[in-house]
N, C-alpha and C. Protein backbone atom coordinates (compact mmCIF):
# COMPACT_ATOMS: atom_id res chain seq x y z
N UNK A 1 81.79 99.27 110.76
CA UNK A 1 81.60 100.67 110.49
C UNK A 1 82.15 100.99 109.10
N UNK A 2 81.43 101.61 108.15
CA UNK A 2 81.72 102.10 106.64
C UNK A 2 82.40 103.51 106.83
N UNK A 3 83.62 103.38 106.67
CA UNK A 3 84.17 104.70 106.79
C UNK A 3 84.07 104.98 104.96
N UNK A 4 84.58 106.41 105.20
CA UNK A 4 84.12 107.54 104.29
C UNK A 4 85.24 108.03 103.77
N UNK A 5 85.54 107.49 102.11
CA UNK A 5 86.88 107.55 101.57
C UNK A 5 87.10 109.17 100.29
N UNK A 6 87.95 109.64 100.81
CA UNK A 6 88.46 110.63 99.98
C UNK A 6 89.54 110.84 99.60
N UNK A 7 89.88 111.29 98.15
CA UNK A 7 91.17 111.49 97.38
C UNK A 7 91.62 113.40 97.88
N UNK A 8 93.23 113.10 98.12
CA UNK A 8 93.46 114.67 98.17
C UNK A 8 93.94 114.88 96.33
N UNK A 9 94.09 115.93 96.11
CA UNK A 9 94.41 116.36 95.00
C UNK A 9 95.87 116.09 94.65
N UNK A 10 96.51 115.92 95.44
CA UNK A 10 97.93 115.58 95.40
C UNK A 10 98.51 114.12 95.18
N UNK A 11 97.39 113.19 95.70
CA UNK A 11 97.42 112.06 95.43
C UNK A 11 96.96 111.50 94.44
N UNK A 12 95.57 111.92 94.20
CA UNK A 12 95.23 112.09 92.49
C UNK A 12 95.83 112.01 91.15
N UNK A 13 96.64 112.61 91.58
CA UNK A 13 97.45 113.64 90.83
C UNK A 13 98.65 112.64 90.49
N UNK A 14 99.13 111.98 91.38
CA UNK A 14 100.15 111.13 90.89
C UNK A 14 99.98 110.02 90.45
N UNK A 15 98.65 109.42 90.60
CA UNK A 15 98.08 108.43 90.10
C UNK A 15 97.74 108.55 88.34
N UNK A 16 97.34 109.65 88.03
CA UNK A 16 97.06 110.75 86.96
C UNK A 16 98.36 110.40 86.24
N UNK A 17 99.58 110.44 86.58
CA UNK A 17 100.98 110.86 86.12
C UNK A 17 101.31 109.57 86.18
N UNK A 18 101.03 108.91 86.54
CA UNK A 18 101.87 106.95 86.68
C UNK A 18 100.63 106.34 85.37
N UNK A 19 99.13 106.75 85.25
CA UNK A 19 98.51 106.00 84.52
C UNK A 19 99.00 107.30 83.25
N UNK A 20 99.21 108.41 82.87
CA UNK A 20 99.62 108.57 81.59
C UNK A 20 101.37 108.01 81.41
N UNK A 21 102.02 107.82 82.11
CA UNK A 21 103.30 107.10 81.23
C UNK A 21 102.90 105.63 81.24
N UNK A 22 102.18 104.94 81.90
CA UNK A 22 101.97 103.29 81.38
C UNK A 22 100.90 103.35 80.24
N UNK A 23 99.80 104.27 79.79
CA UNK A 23 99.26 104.65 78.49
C UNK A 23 100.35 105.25 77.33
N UNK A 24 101.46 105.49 77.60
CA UNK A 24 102.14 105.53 76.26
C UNK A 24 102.57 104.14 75.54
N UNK A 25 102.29 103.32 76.41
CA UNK A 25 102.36 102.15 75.83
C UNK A 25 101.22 101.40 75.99
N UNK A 26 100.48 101.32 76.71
CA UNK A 26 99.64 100.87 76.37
C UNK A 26 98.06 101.32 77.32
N UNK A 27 97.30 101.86 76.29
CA UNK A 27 96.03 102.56 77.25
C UNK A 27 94.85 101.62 78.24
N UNK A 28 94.97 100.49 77.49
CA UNK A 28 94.73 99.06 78.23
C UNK A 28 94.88 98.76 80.05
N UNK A 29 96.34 98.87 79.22
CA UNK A 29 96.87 98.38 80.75
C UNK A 29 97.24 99.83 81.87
N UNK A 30 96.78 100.84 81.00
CA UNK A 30 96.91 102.13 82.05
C UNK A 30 95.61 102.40 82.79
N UNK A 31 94.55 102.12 81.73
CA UNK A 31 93.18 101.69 82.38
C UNK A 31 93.16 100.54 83.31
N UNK A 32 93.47 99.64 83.74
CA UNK A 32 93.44 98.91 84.39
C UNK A 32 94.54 98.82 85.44
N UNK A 33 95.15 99.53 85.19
CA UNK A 33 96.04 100.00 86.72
C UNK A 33 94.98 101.19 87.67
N UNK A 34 94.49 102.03 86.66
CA UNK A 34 93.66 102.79 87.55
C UNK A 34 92.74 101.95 88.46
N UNK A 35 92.01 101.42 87.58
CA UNK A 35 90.83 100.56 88.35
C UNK A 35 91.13 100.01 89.56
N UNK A 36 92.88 99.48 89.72
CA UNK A 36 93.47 98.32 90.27
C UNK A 36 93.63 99.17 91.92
N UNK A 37 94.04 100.87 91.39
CA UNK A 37 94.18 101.51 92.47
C UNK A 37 92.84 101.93 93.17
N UNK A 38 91.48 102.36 92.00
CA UNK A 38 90.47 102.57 92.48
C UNK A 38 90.07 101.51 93.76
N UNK A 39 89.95 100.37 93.10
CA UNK A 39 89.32 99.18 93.72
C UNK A 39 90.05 98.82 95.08
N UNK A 40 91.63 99.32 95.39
CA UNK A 40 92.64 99.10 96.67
C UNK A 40 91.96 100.53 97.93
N UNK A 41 91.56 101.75 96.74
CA UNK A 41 91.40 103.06 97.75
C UNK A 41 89.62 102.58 98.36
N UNK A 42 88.74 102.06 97.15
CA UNK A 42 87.22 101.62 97.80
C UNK A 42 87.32 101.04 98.72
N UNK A 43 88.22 99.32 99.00
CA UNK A 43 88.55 98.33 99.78
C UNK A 43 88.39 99.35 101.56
N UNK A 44 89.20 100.49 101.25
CA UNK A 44 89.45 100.95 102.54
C UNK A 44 88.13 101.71 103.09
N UNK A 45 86.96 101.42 102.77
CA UNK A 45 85.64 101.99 103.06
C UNK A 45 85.02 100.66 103.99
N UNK A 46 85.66 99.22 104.18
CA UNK A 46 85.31 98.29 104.84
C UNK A 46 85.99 98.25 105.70
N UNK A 47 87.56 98.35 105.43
CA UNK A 47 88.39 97.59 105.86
C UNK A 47 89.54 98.50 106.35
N UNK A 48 89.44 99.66 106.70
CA UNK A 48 90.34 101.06 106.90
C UNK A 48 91.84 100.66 107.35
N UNK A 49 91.58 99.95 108.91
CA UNK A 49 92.62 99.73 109.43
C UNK A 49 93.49 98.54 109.00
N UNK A 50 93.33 97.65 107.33
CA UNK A 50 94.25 96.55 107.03
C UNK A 50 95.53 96.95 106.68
N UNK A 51 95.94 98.36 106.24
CA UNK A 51 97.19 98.82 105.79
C UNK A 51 98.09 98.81 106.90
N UNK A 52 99.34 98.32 106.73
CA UNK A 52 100.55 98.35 107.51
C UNK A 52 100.58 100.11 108.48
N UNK A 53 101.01 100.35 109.32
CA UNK A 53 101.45 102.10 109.29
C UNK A 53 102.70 102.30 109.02
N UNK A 54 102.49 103.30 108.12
CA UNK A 54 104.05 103.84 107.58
C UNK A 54 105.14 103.86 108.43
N UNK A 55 106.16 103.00 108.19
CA UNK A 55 107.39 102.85 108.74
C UNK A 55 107.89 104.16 109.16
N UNK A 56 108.37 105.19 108.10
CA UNK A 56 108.95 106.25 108.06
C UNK A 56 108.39 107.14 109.45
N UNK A 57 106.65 106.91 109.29
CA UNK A 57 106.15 108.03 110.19
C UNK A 57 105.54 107.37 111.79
N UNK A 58 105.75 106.76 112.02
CA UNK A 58 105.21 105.42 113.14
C UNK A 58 104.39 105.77 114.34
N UNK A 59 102.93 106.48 113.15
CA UNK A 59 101.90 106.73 113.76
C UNK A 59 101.09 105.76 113.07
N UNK A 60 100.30 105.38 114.17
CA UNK A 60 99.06 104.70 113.62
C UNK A 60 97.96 105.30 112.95
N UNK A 61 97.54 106.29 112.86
CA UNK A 61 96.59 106.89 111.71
C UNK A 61 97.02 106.96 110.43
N UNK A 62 97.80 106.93 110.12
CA UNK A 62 99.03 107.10 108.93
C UNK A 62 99.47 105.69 108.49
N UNK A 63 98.63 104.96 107.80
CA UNK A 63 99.13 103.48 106.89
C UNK A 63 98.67 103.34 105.44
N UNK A 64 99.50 102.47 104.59
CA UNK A 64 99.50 102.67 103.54
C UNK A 64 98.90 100.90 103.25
N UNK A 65 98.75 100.91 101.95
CA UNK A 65 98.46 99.69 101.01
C UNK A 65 99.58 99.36 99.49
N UNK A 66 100.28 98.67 99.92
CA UNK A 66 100.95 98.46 98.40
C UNK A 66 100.01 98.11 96.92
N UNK A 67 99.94 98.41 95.77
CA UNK A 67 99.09 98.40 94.98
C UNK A 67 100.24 98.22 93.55
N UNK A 68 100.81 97.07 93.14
CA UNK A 68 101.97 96.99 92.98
C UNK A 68 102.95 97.30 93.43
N UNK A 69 104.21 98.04 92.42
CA UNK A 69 105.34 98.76 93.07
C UNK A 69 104.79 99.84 93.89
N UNK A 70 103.22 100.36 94.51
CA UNK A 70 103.31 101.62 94.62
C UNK A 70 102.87 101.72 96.23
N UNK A 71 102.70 102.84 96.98
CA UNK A 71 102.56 102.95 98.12
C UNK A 71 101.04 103.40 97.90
N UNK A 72 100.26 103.06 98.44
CA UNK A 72 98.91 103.96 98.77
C UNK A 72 98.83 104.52 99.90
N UNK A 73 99.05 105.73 100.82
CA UNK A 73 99.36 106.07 101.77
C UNK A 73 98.26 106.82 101.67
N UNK A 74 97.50 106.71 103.25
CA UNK A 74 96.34 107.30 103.92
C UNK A 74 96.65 107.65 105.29
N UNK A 75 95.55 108.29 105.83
CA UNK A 75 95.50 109.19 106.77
C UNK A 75 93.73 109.15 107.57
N UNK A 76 94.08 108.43 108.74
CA UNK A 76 92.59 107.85 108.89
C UNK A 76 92.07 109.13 110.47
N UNK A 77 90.94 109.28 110.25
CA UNK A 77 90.28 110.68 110.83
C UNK A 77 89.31 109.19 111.85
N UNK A 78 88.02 110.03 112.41
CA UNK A 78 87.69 109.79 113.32
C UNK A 78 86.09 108.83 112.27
N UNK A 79 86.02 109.10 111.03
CA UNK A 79 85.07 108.18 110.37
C UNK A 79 85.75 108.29 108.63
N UNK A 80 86.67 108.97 108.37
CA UNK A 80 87.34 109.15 107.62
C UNK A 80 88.61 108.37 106.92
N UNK A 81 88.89 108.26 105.79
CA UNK A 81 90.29 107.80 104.91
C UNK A 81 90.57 108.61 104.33
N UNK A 82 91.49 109.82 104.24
CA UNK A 82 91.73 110.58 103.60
C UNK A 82 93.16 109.83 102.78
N UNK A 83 93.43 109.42 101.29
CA UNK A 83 94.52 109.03 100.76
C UNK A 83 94.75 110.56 100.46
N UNK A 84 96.21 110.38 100.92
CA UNK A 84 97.23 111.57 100.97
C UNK A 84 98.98 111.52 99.97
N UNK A 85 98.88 110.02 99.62
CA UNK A 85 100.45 110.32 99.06
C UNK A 85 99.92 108.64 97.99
N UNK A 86 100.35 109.02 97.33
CA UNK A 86 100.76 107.49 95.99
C UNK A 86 101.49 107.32 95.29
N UNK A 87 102.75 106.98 95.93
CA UNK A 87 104.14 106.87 95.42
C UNK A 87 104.68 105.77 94.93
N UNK A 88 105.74 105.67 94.29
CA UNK A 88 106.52 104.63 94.05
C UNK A 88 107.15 103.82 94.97
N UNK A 89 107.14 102.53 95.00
CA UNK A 89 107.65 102.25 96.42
C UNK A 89 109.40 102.36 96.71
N UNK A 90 109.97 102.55 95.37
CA UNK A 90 111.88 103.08 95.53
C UNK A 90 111.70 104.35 96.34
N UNK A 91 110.69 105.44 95.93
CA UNK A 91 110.85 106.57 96.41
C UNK A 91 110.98 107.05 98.07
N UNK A 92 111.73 107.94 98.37
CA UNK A 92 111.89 107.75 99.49
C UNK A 92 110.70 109.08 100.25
N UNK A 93 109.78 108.42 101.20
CA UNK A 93 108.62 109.73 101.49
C UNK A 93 109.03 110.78 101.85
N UNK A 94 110.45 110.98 102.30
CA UNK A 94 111.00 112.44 102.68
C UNK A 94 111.18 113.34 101.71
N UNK A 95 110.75 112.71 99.73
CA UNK A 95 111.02 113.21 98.79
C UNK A 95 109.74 114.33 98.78
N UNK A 96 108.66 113.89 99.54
CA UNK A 96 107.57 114.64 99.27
C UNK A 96 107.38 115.87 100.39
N UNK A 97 107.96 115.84 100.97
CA UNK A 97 107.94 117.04 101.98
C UNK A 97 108.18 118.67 101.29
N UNK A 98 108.39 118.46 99.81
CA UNK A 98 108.63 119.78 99.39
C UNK A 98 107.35 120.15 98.84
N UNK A 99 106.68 118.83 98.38
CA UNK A 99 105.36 119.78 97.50
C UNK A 99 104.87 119.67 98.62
N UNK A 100 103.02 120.31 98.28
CA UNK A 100 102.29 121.24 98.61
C UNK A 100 101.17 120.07 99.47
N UNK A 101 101.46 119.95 100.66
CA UNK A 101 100.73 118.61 101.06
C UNK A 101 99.16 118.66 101.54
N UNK A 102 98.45 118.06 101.35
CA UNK A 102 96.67 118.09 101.70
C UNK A 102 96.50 117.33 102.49
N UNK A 103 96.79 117.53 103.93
CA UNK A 103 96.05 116.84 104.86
C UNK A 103 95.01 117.20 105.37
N UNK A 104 93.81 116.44 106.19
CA UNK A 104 92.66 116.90 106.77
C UNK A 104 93.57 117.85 108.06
């Protein structure tokens, strides 16, 4: 079954903010971190359920993909991947409970 992958704006967004500080040094390799994350968030249109589920939250709809240091954290619906958080993996996920969260 081809599930049906979507970015929230919040997750976007930090991906956005991790590829402009690795483009201050080099736009190369900030381009190709994107791709690196593009190509980990597509993967999950085959393969939905390969991500671990988040420790922190120890639901099974709720698993992530490491993509280097980073977390790719999703949120899987009934034909759906909604990626919801793309963090650093030091960071701790209770850091994000203050912003403004986009879940389905």
């Amino acid at each position: 079954m081809a599930w049906k992958v979507a970015w929230t704006e919040v997750a976007w967004s930090d991906v956005s903010a991790v590829a402009d500080y690795i483009a201050k040094d080099s736009s190369r390799y900030a381009a190709a971190f994107v791709h690196e994350v593009r190509e980990a968030a597509c993967s999950l249109a085959e393969f939905a359920e390969r991500g671990r589920v988040v420790p922190e939250l120890r639901d099974p709809k709720v698993r992530e993909l490491f993509v280097r240091n980073y977390r790719l954290i999703y949120r899987l619906t009934d034909r759906d991947v909604f990626i919801i958080a793309f963090i650093h993996g030091a960071r701790h996920l209770e850091s994000l409970w203050g912003r403004k969260r986009q879940e389905p």
